[in-house]
C-alpha atoms as a PDB file:
ATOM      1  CA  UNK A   1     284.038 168.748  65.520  1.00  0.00           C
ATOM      2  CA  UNK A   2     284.931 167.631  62.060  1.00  0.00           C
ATOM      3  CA  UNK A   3     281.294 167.505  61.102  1.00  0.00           C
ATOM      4  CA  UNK A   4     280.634 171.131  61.785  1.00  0.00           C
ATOM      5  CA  UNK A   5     283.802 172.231  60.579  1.00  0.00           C
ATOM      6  CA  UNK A   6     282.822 170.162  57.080  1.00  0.00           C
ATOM      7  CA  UNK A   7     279.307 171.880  57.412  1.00  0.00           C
ATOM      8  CA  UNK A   8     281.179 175.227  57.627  1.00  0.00           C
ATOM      9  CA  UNK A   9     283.317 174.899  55.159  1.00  0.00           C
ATOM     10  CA  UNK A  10     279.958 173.778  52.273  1.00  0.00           C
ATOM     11  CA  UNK A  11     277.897 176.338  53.629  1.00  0.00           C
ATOM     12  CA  UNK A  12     280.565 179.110  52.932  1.00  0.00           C
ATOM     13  CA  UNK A  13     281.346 177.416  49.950  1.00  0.00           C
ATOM     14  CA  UNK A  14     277.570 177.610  49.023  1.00  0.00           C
ATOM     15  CA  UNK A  15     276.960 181.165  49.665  1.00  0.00           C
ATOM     16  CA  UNK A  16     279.986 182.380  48.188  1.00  0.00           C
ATOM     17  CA  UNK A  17     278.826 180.500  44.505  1.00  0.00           C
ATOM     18  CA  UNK A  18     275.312 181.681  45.035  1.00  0.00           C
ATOM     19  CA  UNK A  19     276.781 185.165  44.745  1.00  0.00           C
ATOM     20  CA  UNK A  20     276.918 186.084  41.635  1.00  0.00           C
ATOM     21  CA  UNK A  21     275.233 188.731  40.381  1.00  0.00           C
ATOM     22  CA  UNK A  22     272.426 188.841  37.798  1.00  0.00           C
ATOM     23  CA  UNK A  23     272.163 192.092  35.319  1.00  0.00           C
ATOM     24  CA  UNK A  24     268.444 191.149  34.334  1.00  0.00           C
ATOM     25  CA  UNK A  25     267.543 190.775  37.580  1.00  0.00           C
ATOM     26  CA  UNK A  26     269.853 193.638  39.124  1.00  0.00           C
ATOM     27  CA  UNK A  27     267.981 195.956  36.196  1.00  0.00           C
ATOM     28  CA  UNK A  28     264.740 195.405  37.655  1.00  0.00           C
ATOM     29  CA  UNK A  29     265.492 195.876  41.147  1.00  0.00           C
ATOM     30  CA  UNK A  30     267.488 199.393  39.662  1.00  0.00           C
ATOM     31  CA  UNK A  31     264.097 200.763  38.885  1.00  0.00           C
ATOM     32  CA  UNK A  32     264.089 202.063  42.420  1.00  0.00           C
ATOM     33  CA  UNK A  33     267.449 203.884  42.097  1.00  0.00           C
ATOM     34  CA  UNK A  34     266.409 205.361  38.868  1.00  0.00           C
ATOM     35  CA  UNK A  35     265.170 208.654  40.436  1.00  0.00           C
ATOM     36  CA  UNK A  36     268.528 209.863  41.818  1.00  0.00           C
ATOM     37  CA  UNK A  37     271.163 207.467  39.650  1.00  0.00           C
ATOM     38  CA  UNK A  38     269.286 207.553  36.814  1.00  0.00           C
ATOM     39  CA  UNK A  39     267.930 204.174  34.674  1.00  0.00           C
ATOM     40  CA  UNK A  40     270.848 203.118  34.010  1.00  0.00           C
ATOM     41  CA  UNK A  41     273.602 204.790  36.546  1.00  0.00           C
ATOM     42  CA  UNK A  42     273.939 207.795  34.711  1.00  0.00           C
ATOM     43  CA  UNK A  43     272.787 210.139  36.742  1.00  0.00           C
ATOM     44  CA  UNK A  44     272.518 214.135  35.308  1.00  0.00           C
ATOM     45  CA  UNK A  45     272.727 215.596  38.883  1.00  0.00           C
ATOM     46  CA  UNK A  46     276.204 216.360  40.226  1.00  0.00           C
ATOM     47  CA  UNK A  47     274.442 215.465  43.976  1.00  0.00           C
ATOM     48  CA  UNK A  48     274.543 211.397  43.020  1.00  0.00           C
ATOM     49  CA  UNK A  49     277.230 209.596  41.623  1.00  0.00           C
ATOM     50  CA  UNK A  50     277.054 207.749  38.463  1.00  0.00           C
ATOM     51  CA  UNK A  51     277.062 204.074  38.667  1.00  0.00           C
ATOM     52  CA  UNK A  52     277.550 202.973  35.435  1.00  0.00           C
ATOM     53  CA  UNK A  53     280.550 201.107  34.328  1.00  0.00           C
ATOM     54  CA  UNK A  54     281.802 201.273  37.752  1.00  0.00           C
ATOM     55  CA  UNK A  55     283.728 197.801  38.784  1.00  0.00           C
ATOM     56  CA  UNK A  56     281.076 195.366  40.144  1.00  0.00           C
ATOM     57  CA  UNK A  57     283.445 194.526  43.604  1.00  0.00           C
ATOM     58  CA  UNK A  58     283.097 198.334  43.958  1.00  0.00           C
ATOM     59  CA  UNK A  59     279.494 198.677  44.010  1.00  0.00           C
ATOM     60  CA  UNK A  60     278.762 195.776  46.071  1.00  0.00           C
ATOM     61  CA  UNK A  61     280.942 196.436  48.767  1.00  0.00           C
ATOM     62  CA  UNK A  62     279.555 200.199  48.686  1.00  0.00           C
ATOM     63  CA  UNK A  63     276.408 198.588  49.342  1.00  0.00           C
ATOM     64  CA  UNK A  64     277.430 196.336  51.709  1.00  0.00           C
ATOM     65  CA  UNK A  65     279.334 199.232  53.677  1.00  0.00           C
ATOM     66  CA  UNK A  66     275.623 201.467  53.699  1.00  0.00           C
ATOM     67  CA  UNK A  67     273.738 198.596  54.848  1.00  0.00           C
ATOM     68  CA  UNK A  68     276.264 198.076  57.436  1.00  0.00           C
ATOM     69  CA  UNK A  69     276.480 201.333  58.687  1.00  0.00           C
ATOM     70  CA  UNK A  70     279.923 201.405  57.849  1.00  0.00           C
ATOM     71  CA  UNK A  71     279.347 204.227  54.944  1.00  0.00           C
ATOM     72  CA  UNK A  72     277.158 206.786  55.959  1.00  0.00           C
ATOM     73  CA  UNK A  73     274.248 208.455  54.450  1.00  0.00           C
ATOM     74  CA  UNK A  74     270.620 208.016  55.786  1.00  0.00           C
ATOM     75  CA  UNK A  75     268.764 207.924  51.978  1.00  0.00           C
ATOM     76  CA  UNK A  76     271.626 205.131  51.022  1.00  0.00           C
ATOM     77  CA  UNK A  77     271.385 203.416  54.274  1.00  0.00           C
ATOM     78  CA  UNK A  78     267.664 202.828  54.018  1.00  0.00           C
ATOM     79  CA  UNK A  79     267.932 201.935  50.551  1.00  0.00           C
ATOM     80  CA  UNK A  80     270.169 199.179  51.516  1.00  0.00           C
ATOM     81  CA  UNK A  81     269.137 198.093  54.151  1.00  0.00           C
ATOM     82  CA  UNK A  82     266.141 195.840  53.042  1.00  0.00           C
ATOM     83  CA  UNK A  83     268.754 194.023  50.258  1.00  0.00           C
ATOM     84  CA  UNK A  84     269.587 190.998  49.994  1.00  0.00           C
ATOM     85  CA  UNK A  85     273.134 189.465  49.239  1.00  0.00           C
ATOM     86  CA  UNK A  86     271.628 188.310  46.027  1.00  0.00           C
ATOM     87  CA  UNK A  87     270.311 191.807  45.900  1.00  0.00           C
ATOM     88  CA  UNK A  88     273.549 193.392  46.172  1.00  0.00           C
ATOM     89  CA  UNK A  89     275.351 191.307  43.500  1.00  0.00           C
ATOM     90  CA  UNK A  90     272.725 191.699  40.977  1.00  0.00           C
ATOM     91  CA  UNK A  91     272.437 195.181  41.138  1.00  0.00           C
ATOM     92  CA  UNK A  92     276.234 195.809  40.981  1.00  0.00           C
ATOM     93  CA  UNK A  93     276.284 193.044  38.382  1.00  0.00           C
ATOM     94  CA  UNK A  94     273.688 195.242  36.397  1.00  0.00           C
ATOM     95  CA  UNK A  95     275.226 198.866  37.202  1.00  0.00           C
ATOM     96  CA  UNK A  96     279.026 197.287  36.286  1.00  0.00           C
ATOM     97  CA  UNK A  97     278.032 196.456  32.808  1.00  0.00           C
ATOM     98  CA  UNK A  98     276.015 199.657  31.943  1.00  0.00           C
ATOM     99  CA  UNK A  99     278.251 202.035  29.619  1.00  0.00           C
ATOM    100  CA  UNK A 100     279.368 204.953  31.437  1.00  0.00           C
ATOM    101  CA  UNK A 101     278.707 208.599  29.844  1.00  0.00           C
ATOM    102  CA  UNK A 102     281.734 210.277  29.064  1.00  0.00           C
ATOM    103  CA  UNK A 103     283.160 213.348  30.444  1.00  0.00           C
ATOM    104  CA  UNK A 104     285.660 215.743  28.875  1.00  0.00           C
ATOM    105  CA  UNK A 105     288.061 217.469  30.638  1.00  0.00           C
ATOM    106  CA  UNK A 106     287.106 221.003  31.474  1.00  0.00           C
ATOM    107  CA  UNK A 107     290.219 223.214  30.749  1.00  0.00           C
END
């Protein structure tokens, strides 16, 4: 019992420091979200959100929550679902340190 607790615990332990996310490899898997999000999460249609300079947790748990069914949208959903958890955190790793395009305030 203390064995496959211990085996648990590292394999947890293992996943959860594999997970971080990298940008360079989070920009080239963006390449496919370019067409609605734009190529770097600034997307010029009011239909997708922008990405960009979002927080990283943020965008990976969005992710996680189409993949899961959990968020729905059927484009999103089959986006997501072929990723990866080392898909997710690069991509959010990549989108969370693009600069986001400001907005004024319309009056």
């Amino acid at each position: 019992m203390k064995a496959m607790l211990l085996t648990l615990t590292a394999t947890l332990f293992f996943n959860i420091a594999q997970a971080e996310g990298d940008p360079a490899a989070g920009e080239k898997l963006a390449q496919q979200c370019a067409s609605c999000h734009g190529p770097d999460g600034n997307s010029t249609s009011p239909t997708y959100p922008k990405l960009a300079g979002q927080h990283e947790d943020y965008l990976a748990q969005a992710l996680h929550d189409y993949k899961s069914g959990a968020r729905e949208n059927s484009t999103m959903a089959g986006m997501a679902g072929p990723l990866s958890e080392q898909d997710i955190e690069d991509l959010a790793a990549y989108f969370s340190q693009q600069q986001g395009l400001f907005q004024p305030e319309i009056d």
